[in-house]
PDB file of N, CA and C in Angstrom:
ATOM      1  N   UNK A   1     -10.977   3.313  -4.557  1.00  0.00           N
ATOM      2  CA  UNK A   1      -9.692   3.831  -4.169  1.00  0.00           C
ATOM      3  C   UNK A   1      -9.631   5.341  -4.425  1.00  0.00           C
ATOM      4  N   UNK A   2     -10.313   5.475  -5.552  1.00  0.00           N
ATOM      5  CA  UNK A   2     -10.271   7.410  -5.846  1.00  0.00           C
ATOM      6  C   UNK A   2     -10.814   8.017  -4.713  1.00  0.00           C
ATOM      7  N   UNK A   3     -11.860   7.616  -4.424  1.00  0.00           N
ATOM      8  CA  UNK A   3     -12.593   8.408  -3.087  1.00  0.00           C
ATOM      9  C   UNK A   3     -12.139   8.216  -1.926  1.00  0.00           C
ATOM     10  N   UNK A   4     -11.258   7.343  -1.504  1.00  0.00           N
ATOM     11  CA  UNK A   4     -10.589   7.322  -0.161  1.00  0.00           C
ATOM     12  C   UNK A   4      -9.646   8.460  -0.755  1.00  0.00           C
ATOM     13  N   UNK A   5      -8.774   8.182  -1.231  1.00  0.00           N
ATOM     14  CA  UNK A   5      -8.033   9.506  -1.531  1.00  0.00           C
ATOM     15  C   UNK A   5      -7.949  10.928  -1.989  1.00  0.00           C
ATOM     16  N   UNK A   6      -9.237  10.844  -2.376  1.00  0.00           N
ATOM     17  CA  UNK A   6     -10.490  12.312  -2.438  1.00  0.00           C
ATOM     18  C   UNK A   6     -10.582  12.872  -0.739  1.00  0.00           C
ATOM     19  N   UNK A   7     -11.428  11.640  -0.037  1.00  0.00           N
ATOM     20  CA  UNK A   7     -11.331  11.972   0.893  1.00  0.00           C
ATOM     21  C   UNK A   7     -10.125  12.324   1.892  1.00  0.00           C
ATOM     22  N   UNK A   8      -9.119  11.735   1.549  1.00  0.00           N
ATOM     23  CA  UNK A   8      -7.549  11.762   2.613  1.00  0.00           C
ATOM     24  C   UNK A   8      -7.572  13.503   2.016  1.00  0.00           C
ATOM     25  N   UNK A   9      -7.339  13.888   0.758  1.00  0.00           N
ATOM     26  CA  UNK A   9      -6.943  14.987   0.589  1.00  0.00           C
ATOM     27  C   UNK A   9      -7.547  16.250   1.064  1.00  0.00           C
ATOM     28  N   UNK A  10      -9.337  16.050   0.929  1.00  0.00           N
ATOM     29  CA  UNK A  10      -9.661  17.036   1.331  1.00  0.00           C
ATOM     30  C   UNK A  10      -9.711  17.105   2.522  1.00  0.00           C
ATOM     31  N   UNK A  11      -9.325  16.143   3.711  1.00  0.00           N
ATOM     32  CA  UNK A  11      -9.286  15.977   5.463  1.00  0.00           C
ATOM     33  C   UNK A  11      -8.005  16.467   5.382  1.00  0.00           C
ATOM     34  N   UNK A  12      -7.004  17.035   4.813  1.00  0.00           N
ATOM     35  CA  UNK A  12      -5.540  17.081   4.830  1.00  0.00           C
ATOM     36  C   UNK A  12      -4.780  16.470   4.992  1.00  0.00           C
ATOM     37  N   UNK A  13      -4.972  15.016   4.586  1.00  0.00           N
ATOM     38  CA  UNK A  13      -3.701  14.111   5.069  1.00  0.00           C
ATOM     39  C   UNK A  13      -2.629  14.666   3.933  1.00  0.00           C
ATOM     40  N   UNK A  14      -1.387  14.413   3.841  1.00  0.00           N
ATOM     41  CA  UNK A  14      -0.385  14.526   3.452  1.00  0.00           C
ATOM     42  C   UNK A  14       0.186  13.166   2.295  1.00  0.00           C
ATOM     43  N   UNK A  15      -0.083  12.542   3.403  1.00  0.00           N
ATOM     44  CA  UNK A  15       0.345  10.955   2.595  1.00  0.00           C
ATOM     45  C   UNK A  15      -0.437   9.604   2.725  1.00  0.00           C
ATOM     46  N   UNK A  16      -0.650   8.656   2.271  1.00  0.00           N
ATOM     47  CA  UNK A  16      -1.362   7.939   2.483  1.00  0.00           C
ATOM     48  C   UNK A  16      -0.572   6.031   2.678  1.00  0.00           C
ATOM     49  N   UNK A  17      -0.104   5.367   3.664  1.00  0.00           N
ATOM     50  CA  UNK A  17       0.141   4.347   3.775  1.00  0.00           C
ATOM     51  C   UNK A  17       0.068   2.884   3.358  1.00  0.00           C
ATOM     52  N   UNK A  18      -0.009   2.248   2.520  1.00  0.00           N
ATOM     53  CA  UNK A  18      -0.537   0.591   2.570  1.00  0.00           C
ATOM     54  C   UNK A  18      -0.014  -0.589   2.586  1.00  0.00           C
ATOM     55  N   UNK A  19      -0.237  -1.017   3.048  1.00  0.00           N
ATOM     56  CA  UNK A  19       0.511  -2.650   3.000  1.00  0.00           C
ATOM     57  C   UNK A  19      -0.103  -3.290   2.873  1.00  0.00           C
ATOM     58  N   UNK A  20       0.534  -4.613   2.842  1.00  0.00           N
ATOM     59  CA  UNK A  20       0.034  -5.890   2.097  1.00  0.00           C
ATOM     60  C   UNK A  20       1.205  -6.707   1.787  1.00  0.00           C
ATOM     61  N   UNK A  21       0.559  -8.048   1.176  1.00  0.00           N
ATOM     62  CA  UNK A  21       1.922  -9.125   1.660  1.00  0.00           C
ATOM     63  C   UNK A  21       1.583  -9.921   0.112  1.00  0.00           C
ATOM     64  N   UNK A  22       3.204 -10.406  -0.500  1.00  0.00           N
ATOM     65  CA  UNK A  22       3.186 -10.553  -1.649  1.00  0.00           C
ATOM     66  C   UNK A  22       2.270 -11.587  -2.580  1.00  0.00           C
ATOM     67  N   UNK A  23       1.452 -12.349  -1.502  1.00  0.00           N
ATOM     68  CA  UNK A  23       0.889 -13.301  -1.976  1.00  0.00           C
ATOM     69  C   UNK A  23      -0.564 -12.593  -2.847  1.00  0.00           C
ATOM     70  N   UNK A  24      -0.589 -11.079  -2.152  1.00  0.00           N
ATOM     71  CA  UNK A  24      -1.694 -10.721  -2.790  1.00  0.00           C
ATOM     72  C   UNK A  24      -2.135  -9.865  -3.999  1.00  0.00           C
ATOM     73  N   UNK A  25      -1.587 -10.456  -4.983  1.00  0.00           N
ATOM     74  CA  UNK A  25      -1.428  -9.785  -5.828  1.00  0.00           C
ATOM     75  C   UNK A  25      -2.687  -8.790  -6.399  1.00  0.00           C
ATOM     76  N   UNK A  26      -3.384  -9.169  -6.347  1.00  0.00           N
ATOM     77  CA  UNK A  26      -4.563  -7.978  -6.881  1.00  0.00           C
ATOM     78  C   UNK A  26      -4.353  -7.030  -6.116  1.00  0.00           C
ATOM     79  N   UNK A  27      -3.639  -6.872  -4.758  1.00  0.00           N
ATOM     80  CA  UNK A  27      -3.992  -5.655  -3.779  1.00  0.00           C
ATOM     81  C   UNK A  27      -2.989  -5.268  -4.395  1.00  0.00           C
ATOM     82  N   UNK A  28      -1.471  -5.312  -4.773  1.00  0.00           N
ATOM     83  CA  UNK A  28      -0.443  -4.784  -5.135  1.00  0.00           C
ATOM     84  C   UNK A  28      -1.043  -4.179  -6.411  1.00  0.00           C
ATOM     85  N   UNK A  29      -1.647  -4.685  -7.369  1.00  0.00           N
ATOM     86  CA  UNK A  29      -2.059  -4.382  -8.724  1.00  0.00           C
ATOM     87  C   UNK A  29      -2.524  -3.512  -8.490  1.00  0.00           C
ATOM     88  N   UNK A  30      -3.614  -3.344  -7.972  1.00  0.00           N
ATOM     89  CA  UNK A  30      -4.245  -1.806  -7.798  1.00  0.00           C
ATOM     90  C   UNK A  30      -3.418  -1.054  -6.744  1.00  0.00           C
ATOM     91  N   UNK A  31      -2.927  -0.911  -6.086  1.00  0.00           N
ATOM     92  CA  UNK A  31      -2.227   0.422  -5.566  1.00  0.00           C
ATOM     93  C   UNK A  31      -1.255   0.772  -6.449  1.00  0.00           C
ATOM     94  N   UNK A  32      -0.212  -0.305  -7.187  1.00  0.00           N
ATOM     95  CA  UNK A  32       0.398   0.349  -8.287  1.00  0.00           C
ATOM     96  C   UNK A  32      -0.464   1.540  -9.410  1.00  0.00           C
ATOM     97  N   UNK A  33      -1.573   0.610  -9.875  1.00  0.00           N
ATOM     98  CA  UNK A  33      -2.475   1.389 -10.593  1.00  0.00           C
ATOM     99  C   UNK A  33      -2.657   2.631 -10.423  1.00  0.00           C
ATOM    100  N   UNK A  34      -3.337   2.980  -9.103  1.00  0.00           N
ATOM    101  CA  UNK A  34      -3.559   4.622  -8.642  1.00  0.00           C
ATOM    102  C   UNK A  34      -2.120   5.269  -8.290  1.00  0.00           C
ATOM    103  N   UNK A  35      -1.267   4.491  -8.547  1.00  0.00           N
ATOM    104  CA  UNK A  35       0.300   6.168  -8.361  1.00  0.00           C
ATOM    105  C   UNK A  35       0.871   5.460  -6.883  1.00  0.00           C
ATOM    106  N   UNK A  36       0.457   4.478  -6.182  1.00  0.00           N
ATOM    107  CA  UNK A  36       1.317   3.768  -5.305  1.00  0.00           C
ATOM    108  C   UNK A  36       2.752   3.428  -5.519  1.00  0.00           C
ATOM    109  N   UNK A  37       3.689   3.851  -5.234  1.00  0.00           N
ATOM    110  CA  UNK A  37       4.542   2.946  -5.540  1.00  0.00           C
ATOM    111  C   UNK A  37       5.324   2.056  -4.069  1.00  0.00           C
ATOM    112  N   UNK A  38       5.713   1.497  -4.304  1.00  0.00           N
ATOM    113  CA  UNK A  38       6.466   0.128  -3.403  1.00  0.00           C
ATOM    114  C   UNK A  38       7.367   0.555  -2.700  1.00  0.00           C
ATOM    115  N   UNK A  39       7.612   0.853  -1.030  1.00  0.00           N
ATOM    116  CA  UNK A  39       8.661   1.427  -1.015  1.00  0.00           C
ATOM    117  C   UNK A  39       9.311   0.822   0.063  1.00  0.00           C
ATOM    118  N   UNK A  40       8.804  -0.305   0.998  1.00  0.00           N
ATOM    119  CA  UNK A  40       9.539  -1.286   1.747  1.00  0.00           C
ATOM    120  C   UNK A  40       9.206  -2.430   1.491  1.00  0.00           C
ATOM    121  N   UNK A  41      10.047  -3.486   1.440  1.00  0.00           N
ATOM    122  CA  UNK A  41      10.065  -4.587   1.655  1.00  0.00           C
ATOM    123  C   UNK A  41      10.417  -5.206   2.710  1.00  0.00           C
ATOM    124  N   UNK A  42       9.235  -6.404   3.572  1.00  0.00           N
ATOM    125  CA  UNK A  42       9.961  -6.854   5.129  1.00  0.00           C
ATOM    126  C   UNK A  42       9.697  -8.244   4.885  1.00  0.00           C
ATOM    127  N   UNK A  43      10.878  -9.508   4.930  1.00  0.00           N
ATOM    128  CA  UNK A  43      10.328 -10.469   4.768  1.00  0.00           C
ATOM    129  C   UNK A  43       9.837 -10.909   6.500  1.00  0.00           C
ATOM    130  N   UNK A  44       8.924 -11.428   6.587  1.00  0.00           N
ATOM    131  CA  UNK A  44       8.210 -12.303   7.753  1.00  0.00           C
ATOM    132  C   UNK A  44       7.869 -13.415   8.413  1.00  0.00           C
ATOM    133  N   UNK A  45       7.802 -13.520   9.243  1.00  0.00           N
ATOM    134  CA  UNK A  45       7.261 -14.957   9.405  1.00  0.00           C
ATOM    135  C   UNK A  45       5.739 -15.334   9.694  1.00  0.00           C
ATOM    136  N   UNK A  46       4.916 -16.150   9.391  1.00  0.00           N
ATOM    137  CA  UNK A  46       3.623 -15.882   9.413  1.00  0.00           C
ATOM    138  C   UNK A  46       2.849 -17.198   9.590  1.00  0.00           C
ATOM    139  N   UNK A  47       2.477 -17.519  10.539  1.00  0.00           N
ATOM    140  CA  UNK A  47       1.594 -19.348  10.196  1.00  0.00           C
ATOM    141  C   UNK A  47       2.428 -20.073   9.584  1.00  0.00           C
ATOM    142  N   UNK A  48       3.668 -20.180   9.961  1.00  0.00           N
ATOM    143  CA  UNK A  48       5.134 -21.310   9.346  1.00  0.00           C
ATOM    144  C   UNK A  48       4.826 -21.424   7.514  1.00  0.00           C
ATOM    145  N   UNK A  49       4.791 -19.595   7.570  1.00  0.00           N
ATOM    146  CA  UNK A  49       5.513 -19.202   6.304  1.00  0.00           C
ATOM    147  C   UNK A  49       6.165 -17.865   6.093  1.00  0.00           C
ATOM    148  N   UNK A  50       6.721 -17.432   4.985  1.00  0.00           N
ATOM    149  CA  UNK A  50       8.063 -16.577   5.242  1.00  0.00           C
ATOM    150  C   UNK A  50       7.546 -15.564   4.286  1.00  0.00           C
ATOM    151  N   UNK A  51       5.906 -15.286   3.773  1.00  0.00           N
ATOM    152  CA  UNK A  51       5.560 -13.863   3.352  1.00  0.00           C
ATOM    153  C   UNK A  51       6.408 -12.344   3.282  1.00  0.00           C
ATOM    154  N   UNK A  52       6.460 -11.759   1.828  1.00  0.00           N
ATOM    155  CA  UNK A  52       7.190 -10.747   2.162  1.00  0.00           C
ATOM    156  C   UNK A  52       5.827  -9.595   2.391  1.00  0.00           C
ATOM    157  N   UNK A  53       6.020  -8.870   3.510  1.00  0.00           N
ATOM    158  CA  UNK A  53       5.143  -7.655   3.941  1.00  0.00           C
ATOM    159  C   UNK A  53       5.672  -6.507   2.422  1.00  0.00           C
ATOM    160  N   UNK A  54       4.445  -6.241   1.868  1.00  0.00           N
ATOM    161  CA  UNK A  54       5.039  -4.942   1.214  1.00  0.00           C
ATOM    162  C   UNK A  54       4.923  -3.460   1.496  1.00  0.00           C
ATOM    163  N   UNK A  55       5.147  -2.205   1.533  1.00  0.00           N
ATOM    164  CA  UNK A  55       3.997  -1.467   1.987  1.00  0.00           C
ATOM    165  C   UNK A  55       4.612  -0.055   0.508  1.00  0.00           C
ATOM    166  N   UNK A  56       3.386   0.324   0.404  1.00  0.00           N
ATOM    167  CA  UNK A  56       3.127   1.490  -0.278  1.00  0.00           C
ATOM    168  C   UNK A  56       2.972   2.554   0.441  1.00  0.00           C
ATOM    169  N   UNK A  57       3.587   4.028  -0.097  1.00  0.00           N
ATOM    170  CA  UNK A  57       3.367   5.227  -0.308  1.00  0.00           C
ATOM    171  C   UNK A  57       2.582   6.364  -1.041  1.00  0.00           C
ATOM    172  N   UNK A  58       1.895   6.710  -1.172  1.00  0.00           N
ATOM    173  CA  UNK A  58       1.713   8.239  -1.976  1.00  0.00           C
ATOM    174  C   UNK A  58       1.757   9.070  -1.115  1.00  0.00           C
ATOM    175  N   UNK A  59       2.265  10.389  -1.841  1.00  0.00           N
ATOM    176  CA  UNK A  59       2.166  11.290  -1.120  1.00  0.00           C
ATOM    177  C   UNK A  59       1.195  12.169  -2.039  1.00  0.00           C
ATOM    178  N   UNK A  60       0.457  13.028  -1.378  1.00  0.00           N
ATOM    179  CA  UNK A  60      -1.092  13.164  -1.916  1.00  0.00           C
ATOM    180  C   UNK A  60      -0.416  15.317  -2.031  1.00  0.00           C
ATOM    181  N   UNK A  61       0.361  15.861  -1.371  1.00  0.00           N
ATOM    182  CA  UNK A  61       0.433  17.377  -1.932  1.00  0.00           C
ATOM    183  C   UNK A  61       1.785  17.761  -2.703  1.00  0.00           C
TER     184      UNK A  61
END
């Protein structure tokens, strides 16, 4: 995860996007970890179940 965002910064991205859906908790665990924080919640419908979509932010400048 450091080096994607090594890399986003030195290509100039600004911010960096992620999502993921609540069932997955290790993916949430680590983007919290690196400075992600949580900033929508969408509940869904998905294979006749009702997953909440999460998605993360950083902003990298």
């Amino acid at each position: 995860m450091h080096a994607l965002l090594d890399h986003a910064r030195r290509r100039g991205f600004e911010r960096v996007k992620l999502w993921t859906a609540d069932p997955l908790e290790a993916a949430a665990r680590l983007y919290l970890e690196v400075g992600f924080p949580c900033t929508e919640r969408n509940s869904v419908r998905q294979w006749g179940h009702r997953p909440d979509e999460l998605r993360y932010d950083l902003e990298l400048r």
